[in-house]
Protein backbone atom coordinates (compact mmCIF):
# COMPACT_ATOMS: atom_id res chain seq x y z
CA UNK A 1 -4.69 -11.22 -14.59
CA UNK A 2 -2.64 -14.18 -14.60
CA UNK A 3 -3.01 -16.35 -10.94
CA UNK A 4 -0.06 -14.51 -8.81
CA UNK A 5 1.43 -15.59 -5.43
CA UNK A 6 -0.29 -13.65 -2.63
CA UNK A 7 1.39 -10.45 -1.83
CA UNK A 8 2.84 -10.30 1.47
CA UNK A 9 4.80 -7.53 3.15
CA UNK A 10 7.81 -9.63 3.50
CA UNK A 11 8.35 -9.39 0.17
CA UNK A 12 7.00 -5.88 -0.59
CA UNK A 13 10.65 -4.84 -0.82
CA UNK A 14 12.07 -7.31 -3.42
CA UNK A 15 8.53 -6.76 -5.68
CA UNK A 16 9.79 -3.38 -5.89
CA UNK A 17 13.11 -3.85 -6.29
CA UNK A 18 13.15 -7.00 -8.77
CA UNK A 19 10.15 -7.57 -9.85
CA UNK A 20 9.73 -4.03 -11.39
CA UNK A 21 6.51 -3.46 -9.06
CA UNK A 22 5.40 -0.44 -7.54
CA UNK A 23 2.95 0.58 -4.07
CA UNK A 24 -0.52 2.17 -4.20
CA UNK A 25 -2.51 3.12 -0.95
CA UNK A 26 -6.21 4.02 -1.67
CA UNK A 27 -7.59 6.06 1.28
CA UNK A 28 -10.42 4.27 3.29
CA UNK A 29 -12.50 5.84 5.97
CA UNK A 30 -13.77 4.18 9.15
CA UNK A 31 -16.98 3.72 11.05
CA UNK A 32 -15.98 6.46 13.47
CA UNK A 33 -15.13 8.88 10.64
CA UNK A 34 -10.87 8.35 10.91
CA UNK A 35 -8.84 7.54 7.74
CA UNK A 36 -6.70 5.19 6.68
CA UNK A 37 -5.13 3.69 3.57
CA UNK A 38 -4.94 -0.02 2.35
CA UNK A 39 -1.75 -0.70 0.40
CA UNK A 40 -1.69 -2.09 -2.94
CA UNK A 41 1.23 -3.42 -5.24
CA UNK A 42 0.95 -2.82 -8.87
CA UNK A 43 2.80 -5.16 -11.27
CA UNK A 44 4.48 -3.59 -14.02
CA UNK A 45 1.38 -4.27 -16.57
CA UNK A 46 -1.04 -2.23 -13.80
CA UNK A 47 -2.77 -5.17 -12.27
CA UNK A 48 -2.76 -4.74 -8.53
CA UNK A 49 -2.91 -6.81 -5.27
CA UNK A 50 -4.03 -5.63 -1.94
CA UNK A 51 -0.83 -6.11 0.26
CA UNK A 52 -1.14 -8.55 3.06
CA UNK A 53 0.45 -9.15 6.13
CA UNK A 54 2.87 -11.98 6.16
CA UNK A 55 2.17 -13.09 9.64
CA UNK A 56 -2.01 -12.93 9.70
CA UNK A 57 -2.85 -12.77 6.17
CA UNK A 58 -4.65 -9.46 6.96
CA UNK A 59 -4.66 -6.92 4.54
CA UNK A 60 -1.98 -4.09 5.48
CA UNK A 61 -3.17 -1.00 6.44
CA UNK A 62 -1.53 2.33 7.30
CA UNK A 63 -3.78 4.19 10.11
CA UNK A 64 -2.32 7.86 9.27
CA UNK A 65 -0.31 9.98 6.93
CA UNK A 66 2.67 9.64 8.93
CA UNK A 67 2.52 6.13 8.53
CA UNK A 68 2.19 6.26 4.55
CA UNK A 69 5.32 8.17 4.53
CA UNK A 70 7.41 5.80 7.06
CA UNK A 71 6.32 2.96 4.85
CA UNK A 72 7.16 4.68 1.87
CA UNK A 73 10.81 5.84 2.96
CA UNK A 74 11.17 2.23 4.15
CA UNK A 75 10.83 0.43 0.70
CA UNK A 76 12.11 3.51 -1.31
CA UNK A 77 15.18 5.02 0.73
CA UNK A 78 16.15 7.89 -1.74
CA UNK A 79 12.52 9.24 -2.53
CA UNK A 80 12.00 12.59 -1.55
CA UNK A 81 8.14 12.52 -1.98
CA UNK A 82 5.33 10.49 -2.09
CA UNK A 83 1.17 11.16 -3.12
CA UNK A 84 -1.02 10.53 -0.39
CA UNK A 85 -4.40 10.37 -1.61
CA UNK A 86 -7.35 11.22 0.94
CA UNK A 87 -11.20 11.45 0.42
CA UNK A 88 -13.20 14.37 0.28
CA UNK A 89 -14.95 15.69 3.65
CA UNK A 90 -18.29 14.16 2.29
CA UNK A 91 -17.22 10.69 1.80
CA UNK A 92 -18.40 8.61 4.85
């Protein structure tokens, strides 16, 4: 992988849009046994890049399903569905 600018979700939307880019969000599970999902972009030649936040700098994370979705309608408007990958029940 070439060295890339830092992904940052201010920009999420115009990597998308422009840049020909596209989201992943691999599922994660906590200490306490709740999921979550960390969000990737992945460039047109499948290299990815954990999404982070512009403010901190700390990796963005979506803490349920509803929250995948709202972040998916929010940098692709006109989609009418979206994978949601999750882990298996024996996964800790």
């Amino acid at each position: 992988m070439e060295n890339r600018q830092q992904l940052v979700t201010n920009y999420v939307r115009s990597f998308v849009q422009n840049d020909g880019g596209s989201l992943r969000f691999a599922p994660k599970r906590d200490e306490n046994g709740r999921d979550y999902w960390e969000v990737f972009g992945v460039y047109p030649d499948g290299s990815e890049q954990q999404i982070k936040l512009s403010g901190t700098g700390l990796p963005k994370i979506l803490k349920s399903a509803d929250a995948v979705i709202a972040y998916w309608q929010s940098i692709y408007p006109e989609a009418t569905e979206v994978t949601i990958p999750i882990l298996t029940s024996d996964i800790k």
